[in-house]
N, C-alpha and C. Protein backbone atom coordinates (compact mmCIF):
# COMPACT_ATOMS: atom_id res chain seq x y z
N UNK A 1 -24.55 4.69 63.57
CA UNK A 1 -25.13 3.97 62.46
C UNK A 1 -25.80 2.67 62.91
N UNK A 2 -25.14 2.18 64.06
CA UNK A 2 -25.93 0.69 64.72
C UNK A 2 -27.47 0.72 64.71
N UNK A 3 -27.34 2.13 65.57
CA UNK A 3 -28.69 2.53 66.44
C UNK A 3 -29.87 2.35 65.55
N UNK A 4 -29.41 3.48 64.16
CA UNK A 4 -30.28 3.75 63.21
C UNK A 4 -30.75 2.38 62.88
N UNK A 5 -29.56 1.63 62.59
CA UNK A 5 -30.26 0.26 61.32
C UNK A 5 -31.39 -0.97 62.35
N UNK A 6 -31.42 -0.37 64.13
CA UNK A 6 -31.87 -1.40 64.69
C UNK A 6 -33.23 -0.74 64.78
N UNK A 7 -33.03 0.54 64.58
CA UNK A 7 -34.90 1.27 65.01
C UNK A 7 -35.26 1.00 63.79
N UNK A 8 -34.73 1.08 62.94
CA UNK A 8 -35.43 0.79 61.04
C UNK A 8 -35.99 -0.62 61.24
N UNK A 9 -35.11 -1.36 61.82
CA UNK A 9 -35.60 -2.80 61.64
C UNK A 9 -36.61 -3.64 62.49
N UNK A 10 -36.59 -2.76 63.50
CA UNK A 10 -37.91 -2.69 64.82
C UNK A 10 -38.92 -1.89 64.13
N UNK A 11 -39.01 -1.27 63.25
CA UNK A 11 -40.20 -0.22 62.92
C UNK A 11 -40.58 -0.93 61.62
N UNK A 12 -39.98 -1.74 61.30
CA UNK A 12 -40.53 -2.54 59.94
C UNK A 12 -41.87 -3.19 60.22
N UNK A 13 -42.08 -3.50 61.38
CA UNK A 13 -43.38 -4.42 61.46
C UNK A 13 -44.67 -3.21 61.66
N UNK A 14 -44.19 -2.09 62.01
CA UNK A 14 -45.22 -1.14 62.00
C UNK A 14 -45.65 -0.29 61.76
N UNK A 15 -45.08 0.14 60.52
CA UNK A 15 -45.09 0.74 59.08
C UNK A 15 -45.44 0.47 58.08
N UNK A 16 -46.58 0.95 57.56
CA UNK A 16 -47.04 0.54 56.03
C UNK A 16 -46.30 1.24 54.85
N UNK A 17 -46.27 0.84 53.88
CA UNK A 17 -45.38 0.83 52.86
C UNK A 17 -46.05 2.13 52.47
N UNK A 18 -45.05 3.49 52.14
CA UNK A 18 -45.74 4.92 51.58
C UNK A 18 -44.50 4.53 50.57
N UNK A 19 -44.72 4.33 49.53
CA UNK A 19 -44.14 4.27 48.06
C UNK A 19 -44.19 5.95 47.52
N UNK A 20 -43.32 6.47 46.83
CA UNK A 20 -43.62 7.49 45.89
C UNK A 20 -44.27 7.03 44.69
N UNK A 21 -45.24 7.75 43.64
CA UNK A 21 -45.14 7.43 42.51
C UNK A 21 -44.67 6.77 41.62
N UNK A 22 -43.69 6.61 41.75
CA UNK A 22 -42.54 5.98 40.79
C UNK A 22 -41.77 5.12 41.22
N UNK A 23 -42.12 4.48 42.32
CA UNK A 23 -41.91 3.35 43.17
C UNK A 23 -43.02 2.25 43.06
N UNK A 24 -42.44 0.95 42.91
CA UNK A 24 -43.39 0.16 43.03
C UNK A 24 -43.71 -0.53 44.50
N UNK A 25 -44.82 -0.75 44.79
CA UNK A 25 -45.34 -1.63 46.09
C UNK A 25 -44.24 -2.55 46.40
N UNK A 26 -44.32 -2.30 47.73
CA UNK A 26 -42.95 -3.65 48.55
C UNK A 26 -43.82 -4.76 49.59
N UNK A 27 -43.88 -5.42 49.73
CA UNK A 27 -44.84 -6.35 51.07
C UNK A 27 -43.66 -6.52 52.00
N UNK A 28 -42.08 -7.05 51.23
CA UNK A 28 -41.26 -6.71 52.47
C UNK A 28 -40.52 -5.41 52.21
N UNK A 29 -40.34 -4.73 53.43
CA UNK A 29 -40.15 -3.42 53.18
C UNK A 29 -38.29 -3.30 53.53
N UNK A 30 -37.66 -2.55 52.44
CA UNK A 30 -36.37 -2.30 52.72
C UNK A 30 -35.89 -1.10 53.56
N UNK A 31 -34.92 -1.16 54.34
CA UNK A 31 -35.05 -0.15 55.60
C UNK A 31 -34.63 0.86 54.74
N UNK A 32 -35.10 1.34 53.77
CA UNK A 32 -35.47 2.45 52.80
C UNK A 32 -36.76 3.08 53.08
N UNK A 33 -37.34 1.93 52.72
CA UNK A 33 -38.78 2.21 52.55
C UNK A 33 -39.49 2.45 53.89
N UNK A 34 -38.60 1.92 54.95
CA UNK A 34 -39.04 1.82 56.64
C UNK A 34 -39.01 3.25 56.83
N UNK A 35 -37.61 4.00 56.17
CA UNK A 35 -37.43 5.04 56.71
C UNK A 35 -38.46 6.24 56.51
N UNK A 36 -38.66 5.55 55.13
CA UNK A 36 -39.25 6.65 54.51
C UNK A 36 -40.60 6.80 54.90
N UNK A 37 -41.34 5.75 55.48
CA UNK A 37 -42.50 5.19 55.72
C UNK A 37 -42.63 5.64 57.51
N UNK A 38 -41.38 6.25 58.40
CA UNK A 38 -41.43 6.01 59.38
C UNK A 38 -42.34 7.89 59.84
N UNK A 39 -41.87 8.42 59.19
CA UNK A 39 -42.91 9.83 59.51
C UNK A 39 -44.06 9.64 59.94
N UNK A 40 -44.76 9.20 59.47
CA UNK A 40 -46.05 8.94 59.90
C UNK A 40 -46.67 7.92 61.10
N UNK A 41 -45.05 7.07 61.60
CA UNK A 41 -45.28 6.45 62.85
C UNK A 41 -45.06 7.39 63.66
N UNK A 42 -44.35 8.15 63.55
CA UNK A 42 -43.67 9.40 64.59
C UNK A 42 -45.18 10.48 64.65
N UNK A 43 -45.89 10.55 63.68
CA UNK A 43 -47.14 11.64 64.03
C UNK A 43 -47.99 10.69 64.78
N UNK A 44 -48.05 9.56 64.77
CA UNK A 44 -48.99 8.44 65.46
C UNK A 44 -48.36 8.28 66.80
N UNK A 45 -47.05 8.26 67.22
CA UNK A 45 -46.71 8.39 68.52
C UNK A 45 -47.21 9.92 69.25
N UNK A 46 -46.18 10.62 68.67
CA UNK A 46 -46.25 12.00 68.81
C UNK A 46 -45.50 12.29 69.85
N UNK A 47 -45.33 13.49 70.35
CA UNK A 47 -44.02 14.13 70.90
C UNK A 47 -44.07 13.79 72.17
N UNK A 48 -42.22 13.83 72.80
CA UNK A 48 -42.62 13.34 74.57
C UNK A 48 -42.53 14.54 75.21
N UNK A 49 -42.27 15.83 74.32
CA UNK A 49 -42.32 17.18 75.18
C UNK A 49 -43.87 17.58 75.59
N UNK A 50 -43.23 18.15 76.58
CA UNK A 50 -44.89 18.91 77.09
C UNK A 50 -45.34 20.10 76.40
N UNK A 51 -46.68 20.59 76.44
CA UNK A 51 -46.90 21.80 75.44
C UNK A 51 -46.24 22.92 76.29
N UNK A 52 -45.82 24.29 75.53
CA UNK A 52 -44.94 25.38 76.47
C UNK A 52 -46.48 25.80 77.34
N UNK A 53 -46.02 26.73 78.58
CA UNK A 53 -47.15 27.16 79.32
C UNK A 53 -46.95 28.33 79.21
N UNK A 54 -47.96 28.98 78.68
CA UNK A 54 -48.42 30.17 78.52
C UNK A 54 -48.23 31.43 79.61
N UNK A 55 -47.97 32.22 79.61
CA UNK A 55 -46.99 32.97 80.73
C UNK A 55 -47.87 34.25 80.83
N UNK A 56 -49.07 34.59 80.01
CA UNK A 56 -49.93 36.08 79.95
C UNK A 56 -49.33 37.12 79.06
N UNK A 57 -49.52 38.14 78.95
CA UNK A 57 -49.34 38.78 78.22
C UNK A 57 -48.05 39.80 79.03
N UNK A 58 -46.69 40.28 78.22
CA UNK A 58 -45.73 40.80 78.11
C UNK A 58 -46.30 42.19 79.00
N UNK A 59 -45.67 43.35 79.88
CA UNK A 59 -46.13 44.60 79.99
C UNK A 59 -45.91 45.67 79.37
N UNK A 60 -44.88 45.03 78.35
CA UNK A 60 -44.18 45.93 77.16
C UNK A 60 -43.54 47.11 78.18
N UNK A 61 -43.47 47.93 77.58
CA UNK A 61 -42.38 49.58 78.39
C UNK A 61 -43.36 50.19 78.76
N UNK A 62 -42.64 50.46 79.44
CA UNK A 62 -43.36 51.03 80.87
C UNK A 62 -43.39 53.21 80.50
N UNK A 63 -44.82 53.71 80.60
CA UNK A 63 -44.69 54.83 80.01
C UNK A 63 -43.61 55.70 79.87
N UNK A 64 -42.43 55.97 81.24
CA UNK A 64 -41.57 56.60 80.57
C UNK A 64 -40.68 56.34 80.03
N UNK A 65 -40.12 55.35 79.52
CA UNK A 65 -39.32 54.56 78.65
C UNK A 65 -39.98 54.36 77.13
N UNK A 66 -40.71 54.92 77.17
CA UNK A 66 -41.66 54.34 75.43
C UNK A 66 -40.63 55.61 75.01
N UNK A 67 -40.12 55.83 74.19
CA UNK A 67 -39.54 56.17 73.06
C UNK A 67 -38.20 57.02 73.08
N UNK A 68 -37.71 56.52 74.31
CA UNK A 68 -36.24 56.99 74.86
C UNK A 68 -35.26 56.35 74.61
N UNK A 69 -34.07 56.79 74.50
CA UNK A 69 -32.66 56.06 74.18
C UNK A 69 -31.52 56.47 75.17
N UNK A 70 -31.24 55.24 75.48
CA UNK A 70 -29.83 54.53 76.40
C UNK A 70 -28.88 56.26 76.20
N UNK A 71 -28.81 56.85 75.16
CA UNK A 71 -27.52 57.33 74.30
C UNK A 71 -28.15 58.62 74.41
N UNK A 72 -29.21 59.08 74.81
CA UNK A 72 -29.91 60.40 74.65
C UNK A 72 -29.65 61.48 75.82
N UNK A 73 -29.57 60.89 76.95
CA UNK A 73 -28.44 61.55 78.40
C UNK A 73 -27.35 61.40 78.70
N UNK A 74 -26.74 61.49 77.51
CA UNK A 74 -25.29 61.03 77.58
C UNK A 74 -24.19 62.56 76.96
């Protein structure tokens, strides 16, 4: 719970206020509104994973195995 309330309160300065409808405008923002407001810092950073690498295409089964069963020479 520390962690959370110290990134809310570090992310306050760089987050603009996304109100719902039925919310009124904040200028100081409550680590409510940080939180709620923080999605859109996270698409502005964006991810620290790398994209997956593409590996080609599968060889699927191999002709004599296409439509045989484990249980059929048994």
């Amino acid at each position: 719970m520390p962690l959370m309330t110290w990134q809310l309160w570090l992310a306050k300065d760089l987050v603009a206020d996304y109100h719902l409808p039925w919310q009124k405008p904040q200028t100081l923002l409550t680590p409510e509104r940080v939180a709620q407001s923080l999605f859109s810092l996270l698409i502005e950073i964006g991810s620290p994973a790398q994209p997956p690498k593409t590996r080609g295409k599968s060889p699927g089964w191999e002709k004599a195995e296409r439509g045989t069963s484990e249980l059929e020479g048994r």
